[in-house]
C-alpha atoms as a PDB file:
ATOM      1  CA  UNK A   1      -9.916  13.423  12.633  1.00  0.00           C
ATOM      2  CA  UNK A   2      -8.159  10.753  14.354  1.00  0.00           C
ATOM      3  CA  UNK A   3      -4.535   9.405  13.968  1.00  0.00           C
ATOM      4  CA  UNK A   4      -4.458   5.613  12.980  1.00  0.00           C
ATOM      5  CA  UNK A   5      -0.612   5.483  12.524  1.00  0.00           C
ATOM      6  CA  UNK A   6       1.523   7.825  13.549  1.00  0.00           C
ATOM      7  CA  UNK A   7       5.249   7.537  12.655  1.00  0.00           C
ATOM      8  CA  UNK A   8       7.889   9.389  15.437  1.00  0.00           C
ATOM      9  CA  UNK A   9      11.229  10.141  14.511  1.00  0.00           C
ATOM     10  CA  UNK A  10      11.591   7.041  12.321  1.00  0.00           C
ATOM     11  CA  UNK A  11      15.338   6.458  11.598  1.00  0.00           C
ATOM     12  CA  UNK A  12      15.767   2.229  10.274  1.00  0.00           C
ATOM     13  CA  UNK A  13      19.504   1.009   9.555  1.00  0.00           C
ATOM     14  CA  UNK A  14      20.460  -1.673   7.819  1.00  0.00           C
ATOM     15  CA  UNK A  15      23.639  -3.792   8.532  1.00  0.00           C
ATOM     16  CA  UNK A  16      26.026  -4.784   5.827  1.00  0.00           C
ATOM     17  CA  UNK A  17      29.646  -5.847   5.979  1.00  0.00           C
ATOM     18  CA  UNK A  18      30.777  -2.725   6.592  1.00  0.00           C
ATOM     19  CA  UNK A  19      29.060  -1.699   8.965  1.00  0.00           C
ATOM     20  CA  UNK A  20      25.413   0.145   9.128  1.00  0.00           C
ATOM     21  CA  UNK A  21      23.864   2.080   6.554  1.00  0.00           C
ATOM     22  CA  UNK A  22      21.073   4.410   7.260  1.00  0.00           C
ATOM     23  CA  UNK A  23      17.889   3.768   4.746  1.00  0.00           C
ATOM     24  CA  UNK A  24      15.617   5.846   6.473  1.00  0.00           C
ATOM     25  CA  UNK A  25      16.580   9.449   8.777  1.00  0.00           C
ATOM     26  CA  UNK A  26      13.976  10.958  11.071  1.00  0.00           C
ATOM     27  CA  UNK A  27      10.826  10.637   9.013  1.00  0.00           C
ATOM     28  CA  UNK A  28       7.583  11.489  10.626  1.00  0.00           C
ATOM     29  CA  UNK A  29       4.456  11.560   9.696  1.00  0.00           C
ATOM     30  CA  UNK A  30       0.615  10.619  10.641  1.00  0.00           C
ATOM     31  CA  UNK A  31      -2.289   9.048   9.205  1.00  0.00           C
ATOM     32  CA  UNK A  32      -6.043   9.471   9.898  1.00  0.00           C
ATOM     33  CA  UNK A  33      -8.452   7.369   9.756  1.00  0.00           C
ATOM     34  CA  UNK A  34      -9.757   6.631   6.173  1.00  0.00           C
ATOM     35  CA  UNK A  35      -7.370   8.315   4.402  1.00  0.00           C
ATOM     36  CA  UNK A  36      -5.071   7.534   1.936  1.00  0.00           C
ATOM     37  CA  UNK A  37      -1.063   8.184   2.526  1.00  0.00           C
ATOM     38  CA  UNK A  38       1.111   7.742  -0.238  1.00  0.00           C
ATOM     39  CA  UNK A  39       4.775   7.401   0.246  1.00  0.00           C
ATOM     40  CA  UNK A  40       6.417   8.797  -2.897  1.00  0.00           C
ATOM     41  CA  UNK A  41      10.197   8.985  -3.446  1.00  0.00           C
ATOM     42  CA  UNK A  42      13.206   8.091  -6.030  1.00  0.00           C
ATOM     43  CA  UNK A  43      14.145   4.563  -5.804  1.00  0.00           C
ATOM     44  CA  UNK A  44      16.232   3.520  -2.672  1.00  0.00           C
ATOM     45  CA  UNK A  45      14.343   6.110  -0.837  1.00  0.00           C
ATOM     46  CA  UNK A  46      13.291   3.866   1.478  1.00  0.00           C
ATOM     47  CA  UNK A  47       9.642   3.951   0.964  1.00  0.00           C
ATOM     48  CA  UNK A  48       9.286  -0.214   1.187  1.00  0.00           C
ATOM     49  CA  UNK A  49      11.587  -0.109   4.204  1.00  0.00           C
ATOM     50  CA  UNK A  50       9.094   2.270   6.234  1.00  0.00           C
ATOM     51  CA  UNK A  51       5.898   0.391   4.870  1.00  0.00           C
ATOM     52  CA  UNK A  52       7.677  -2.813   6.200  1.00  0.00           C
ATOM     53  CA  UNK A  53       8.233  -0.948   9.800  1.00  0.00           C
ATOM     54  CA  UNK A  54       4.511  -0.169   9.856  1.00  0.00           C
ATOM     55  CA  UNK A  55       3.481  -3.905   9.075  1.00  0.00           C
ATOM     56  CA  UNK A  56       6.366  -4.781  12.049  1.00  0.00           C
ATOM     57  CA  UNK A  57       8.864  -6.926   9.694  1.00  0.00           C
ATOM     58  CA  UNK A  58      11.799  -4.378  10.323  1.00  0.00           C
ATOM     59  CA  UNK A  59      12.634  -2.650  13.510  1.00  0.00           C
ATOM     60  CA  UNK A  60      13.464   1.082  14.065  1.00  0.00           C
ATOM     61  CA  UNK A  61      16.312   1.670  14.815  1.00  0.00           C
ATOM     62  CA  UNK A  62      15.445   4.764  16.847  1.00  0.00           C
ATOM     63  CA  UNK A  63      11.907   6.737  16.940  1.00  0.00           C
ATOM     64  CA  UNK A  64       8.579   4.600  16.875  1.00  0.00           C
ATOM     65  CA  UNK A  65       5.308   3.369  15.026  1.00  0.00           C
ATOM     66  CA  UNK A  66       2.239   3.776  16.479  1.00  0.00           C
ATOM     67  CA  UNK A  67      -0.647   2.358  15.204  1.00  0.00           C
ATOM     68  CA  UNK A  68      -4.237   3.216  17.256  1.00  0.00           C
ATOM     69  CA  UNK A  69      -2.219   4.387  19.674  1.00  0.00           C
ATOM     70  CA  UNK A  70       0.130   1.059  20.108  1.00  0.00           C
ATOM     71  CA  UNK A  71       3.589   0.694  19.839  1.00  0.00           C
ATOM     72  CA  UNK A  72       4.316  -1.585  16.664  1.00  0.00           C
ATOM     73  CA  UNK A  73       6.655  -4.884  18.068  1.00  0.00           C
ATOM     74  CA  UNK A  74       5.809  -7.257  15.495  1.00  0.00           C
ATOM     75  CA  UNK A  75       3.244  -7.934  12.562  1.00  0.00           C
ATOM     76  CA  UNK A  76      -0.270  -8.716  13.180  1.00  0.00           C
ATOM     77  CA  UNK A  77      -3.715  -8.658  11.751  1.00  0.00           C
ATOM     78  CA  UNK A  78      -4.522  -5.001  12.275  1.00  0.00           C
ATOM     79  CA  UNK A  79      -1.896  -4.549   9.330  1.00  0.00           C
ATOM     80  CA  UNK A  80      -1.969  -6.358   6.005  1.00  0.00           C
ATOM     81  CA  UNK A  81       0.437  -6.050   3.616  1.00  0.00           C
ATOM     82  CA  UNK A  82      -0.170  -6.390  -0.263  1.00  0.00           C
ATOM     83  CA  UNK A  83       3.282  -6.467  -2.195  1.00  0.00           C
ATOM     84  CA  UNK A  84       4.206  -6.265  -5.751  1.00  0.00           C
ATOM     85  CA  UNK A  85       4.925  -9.913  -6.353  1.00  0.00           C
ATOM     86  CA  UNK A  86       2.296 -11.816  -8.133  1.00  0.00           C
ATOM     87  CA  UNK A  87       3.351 -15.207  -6.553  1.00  0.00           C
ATOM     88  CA  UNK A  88       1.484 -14.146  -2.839  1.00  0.00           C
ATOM     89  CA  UNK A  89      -1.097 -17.033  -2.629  1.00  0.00           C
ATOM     90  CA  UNK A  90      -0.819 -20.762  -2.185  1.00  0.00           C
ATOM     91  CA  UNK A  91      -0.301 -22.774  -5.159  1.00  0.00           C
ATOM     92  CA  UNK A  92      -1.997 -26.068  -3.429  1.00  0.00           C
ATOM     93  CA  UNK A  93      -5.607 -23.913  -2.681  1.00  0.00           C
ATOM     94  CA  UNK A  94      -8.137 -22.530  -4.375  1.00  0.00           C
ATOM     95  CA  UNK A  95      -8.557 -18.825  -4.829  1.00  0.00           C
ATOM     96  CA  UNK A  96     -11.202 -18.828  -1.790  1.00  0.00           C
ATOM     97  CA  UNK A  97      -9.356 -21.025   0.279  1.00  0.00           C
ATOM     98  CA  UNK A  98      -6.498 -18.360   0.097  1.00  0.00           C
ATOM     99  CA  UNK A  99      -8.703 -15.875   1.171  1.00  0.00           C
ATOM    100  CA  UNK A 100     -10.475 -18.618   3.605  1.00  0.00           C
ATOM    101  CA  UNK A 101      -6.467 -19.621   4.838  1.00  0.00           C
ATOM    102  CA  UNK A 102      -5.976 -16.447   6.744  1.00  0.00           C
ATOM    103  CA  UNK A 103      -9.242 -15.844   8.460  1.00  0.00           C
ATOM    104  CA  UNK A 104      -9.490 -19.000  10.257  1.00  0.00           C
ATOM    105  CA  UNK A 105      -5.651 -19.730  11.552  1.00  0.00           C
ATOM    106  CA  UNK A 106      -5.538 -15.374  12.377  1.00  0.00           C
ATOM    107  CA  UNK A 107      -9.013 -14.707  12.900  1.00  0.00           C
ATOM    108  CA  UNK A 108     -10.283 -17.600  14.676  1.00  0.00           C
ATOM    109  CA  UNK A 109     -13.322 -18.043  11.913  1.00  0.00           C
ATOM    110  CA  UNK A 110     -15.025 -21.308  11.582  1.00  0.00           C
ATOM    111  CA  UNK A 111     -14.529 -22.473   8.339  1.00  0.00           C
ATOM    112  CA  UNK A 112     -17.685 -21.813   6.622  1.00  0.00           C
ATOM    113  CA  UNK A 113     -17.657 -18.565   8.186  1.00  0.00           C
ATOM    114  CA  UNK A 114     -14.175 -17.980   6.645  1.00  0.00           C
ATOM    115  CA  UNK A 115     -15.295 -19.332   3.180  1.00  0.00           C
ATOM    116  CA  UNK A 116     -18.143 -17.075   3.083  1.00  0.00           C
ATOM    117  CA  UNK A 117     -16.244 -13.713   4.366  1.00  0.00           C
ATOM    118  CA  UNK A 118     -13.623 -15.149   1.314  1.00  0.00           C
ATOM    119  CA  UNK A 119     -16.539 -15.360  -1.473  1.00  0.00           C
ATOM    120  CA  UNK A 120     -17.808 -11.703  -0.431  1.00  0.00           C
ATOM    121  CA  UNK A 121     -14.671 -10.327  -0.615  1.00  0.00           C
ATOM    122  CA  UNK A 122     -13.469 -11.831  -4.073  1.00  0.00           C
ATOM    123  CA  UNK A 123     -16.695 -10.886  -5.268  1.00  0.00           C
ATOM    124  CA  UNK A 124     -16.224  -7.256  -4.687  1.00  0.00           C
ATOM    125  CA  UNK A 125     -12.653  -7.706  -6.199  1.00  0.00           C
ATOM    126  CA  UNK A 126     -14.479  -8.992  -9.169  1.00  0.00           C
ATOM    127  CA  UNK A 127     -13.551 -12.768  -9.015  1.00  0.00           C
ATOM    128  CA  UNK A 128     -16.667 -14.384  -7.939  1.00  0.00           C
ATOM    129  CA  UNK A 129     -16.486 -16.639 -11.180  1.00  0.00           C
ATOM    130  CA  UNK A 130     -12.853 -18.406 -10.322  1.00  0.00           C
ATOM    131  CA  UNK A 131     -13.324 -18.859  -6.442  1.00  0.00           C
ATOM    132  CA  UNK A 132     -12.595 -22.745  -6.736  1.00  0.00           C
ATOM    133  CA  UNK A 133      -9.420 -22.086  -9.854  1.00  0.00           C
ATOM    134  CA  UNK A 134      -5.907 -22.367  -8.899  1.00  0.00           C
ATOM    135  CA  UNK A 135      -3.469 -19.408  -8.515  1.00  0.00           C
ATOM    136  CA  UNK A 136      -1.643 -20.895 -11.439  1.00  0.00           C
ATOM    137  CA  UNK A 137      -4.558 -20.221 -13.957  1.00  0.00           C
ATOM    138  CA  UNK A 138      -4.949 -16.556 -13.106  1.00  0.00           C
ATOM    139  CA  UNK A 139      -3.430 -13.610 -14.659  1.00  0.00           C
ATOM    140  CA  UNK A 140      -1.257 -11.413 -12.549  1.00  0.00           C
ATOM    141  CA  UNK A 141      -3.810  -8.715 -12.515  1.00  0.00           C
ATOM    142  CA  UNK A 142      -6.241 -11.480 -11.254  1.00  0.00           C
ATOM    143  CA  UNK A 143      -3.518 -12.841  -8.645  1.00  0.00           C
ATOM    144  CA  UNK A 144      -3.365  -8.883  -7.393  1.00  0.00           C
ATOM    145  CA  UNK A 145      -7.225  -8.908  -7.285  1.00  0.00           C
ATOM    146  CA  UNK A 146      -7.236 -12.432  -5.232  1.00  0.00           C
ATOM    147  CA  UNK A 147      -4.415 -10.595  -3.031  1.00  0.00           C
ATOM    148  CA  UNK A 148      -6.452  -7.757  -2.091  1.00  0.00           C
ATOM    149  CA  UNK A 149      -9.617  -9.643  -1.431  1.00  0.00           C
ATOM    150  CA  UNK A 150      -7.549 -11.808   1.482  1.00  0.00           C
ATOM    151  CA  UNK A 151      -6.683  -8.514   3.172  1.00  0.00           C
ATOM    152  CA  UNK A 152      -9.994  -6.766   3.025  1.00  0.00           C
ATOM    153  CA  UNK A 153     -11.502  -9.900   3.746  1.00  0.00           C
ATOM    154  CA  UNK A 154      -9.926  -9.662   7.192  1.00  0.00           C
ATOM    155  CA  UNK A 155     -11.313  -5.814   7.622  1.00  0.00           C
ATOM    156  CA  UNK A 156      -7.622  -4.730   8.993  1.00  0.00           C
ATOM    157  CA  UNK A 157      -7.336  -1.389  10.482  1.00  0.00           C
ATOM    158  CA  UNK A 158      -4.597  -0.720   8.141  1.00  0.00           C
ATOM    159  CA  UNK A 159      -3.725  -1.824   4.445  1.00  0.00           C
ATOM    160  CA  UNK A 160      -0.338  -1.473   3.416  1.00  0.00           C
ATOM    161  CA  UNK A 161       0.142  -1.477  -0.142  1.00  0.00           C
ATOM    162  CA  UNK A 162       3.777  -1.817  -1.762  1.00  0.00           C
ATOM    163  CA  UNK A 163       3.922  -0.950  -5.250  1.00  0.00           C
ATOM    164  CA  UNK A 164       1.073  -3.756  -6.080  1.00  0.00           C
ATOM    165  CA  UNK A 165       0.724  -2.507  -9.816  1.00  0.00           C
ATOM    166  CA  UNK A 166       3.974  -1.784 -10.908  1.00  0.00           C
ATOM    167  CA  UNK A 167       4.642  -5.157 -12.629  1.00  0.00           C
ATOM    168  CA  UNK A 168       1.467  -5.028 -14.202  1.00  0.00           C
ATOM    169  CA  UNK A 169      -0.117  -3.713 -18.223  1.00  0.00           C
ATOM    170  CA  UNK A 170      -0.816  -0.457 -18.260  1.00  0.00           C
ATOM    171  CA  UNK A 171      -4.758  -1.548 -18.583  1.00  0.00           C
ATOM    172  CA  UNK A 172      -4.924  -3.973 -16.065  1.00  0.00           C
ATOM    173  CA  UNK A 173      -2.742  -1.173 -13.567  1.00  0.00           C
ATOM    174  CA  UNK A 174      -5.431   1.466 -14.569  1.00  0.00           C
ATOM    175  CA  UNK A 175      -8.310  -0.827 -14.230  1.00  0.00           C
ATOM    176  CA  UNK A 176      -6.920  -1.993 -10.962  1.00  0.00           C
ATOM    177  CA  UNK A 177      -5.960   1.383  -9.987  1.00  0.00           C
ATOM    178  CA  UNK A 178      -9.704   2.831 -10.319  1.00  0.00           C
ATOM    179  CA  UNK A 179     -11.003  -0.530  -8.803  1.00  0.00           C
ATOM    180  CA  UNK A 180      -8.682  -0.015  -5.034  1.00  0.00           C
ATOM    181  CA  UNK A 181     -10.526   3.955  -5.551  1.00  0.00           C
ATOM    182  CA  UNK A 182     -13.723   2.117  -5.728  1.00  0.00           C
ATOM    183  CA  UNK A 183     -13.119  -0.250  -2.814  1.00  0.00           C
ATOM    184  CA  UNK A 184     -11.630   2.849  -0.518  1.00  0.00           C
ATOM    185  CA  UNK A 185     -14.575   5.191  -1.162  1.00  0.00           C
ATOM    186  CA  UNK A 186     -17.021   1.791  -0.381  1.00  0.00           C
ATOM    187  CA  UNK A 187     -14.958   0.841   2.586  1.00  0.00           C
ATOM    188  CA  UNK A 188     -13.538   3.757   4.344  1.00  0.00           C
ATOM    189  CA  UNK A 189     -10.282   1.413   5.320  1.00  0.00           C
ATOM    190  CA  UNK A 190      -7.118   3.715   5.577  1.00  0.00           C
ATOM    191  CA  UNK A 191      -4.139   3.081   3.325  1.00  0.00           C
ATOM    192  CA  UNK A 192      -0.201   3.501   3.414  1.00  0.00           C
ATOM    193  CA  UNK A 193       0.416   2.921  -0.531  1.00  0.00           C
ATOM    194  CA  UNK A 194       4.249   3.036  -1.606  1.00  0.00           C
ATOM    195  CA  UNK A 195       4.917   3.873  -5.471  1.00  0.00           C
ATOM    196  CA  UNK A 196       7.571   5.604  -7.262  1.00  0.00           C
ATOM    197  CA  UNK A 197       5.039   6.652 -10.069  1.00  0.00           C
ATOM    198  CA  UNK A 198       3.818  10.490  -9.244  1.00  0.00           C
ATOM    199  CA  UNK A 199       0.808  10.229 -11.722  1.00  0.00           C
ATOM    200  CA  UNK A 200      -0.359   6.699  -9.269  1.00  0.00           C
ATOM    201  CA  UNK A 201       0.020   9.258  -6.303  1.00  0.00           C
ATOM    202  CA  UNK A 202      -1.682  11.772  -7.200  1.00  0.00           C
ATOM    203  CA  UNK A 203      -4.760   9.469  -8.395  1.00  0.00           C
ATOM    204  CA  UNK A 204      -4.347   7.170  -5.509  1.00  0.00           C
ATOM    205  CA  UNK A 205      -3.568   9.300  -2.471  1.00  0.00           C
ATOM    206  CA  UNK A 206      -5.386  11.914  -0.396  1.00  0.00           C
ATOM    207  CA  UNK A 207      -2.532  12.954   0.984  1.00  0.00           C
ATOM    208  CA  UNK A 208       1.628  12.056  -0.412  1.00  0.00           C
ATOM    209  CA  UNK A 209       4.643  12.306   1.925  1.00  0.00           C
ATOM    210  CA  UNK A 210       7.618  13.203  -0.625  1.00  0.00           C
ATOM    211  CA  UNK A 211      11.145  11.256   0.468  1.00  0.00           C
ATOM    212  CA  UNK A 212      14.610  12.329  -0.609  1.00  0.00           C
ATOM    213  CA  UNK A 213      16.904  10.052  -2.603  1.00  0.00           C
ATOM    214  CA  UNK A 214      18.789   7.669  -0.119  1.00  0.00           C
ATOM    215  CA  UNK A 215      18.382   8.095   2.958  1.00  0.00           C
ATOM    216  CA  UNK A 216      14.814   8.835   2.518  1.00  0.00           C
ATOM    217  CA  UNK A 217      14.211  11.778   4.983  1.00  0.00           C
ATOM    218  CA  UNK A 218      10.800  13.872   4.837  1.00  0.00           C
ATOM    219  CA  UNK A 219      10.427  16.975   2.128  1.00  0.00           C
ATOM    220  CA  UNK A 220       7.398  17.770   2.616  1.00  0.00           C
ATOM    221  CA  UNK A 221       3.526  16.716   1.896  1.00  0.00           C
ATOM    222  CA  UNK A 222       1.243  17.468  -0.722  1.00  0.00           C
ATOM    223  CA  UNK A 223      -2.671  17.739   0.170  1.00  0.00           C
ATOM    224  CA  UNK A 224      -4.317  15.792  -2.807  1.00  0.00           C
ATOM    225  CA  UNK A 225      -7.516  15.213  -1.556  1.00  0.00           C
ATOM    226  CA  UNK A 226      -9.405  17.377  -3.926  1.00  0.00           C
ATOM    227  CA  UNK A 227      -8.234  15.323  -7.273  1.00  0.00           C
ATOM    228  CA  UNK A 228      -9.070  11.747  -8.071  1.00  0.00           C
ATOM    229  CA  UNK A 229      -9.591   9.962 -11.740  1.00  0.00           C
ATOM    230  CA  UNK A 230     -12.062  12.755 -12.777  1.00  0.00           C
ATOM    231  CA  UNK A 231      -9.210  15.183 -13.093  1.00  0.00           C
ATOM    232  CA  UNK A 232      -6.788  12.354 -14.511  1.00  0.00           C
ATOM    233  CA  UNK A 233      -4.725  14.077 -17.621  1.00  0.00           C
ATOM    234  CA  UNK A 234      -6.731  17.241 -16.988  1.00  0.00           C
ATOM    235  CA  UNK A 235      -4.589  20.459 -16.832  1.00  0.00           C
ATOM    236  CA  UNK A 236      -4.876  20.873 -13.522  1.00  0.00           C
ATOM    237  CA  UNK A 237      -3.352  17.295 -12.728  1.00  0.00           C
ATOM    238  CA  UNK A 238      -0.609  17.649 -14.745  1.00  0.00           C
ATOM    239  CA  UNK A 239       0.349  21.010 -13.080  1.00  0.00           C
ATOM    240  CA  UNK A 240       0.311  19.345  -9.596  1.00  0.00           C
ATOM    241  CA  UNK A 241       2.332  16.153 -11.048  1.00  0.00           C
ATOM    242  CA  UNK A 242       4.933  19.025 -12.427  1.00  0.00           C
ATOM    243  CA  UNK A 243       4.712  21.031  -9.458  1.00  0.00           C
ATOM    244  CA  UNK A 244       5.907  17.118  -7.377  1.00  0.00           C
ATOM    245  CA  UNK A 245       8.493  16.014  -9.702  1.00  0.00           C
ATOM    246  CA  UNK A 246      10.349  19.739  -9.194  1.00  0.00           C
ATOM    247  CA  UNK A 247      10.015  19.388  -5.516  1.00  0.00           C
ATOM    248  CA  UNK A 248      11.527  15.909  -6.098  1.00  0.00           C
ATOM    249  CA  UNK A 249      14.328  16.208  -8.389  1.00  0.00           C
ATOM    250  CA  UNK A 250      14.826  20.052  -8.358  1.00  0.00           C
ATOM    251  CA  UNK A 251      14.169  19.970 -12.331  1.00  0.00           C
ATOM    252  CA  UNK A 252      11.280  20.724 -14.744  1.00  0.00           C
ATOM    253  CA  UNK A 253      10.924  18.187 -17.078  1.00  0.00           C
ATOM    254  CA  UNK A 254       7.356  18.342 -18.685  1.00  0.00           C
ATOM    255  CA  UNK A 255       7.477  14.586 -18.765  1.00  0.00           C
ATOM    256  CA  UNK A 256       5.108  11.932 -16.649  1.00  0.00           C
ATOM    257  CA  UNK A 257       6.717   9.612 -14.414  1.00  0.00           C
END
């Protein structure tokens, strides 16, 4: 299977006032097409920081991104970005002129091209009903929903995902969680999902590249193509999420994260 992003030697510094600090320390790893990476670490790992490399907002500060075989210089289409914040779309437009907005100024789509590609797409997000409401009548989960339909709307090679349920209910995460599973399966796109929750990796990922605590380097991976929502609680799930958090924090703890 073929790489769609592979990361070389990825080391990203940050400056501060006294002087650089290293966030992330030769990480590498590669991602096929279709599947499903999931960068899981402690907090200040640096997960967000190599998502944000990917998508070309932060510059390595040595090694490289590929991405189809590119060199990654700057954002662009072939990577969307989905981010935890609620407050992603444009309070002044509709929910399908959001997902219209980015198709015709990136994309070059006419715009009743662009409002139809937008209607599609909300509709398999399940918002066909509010496609001409304001962002400031939805619920967050909703907002998240109207998110993702603007990047699969634009059929990206890659989806980058950074923590886009953590803010949320634990219904609307699960529901939303079981709905991206849904899409994925339908649309064979391939993800880079960031998360600190191991039970979300495990259900989300096919495959999960553990990160130490700050700097984030590479631990290992964990193959978890095999288990999706079917196995969700099951004994065999909670073994695996066990068997992660020791690798992680060198402890058992019988507890979920």
């Amino acid at each position: 299977m073929s790489s769609v992003i592979e990361a070389r030697r990825l080391s990203i510094d940050y400056d501060t006032e006294h002087g650089p600090v290293r966030a992330v320390d030769n990480v590498s790893f590669t991602v096929a097409r279709s599947e499903r990476l999931v960068l899981l670490g402690p907090s200040g790992c640096g997960k967000s920081t190599i998502l944000k490399s990917i998508a070309g907002f932060i510059r390595p500060s040595s090694g490289d991104i590929l991405v189809e075989g590119r060199a990654v210089t700057k954002p662009g289409p072939d990577r969307l970005v989905v981010f935890q914040e609620f407050d992603q779309l444009l309070p002044w437009k509709t929910v399908r002129d959001n997902v219209a907005f980015p198709l015709k100024v990136a994309r070059g789509k006419s715009g009743a091209e662009a409002r139809a590609l937008a209607e599609a797409a909300l509709a398999k997000v399940g918002l066909a009903r509010v496609i001409k409401d304001y962002p400031h009548t939805l619920s967050g989960g909703m907002k998240q929903r109207a998110a993702i339909a603007r990047a699969l709307a634009a059929s990206p090679e890659v989806l980058l995902m950074d923590e886009p349920f953590a803010a949320l209910d634990a219904l609307t995460r699960g529901t939303l969680q079981h709905d991206l599973l849904a899409l994925a399966e339908e649309l064979q796109f391939t993800l880079v999902f960031v998360t600190h929750s191991i039970d979300e990796a495990i259900l989300i990922g096919t495959r999960l590249h553990l990160l130490s605590a700050h700097p984030g380097r590479t631990i290992t991976t964990f193959d978890t193509s095999g288990i999706g929502a079917a196995q969700l609680g099951s004994p065999q799930f909670r073994a695996l999420s066990e068997e992660i958090r020791h690798t992680l924090f060198g402890r058992r703890s019988g507890a979920a994260a």
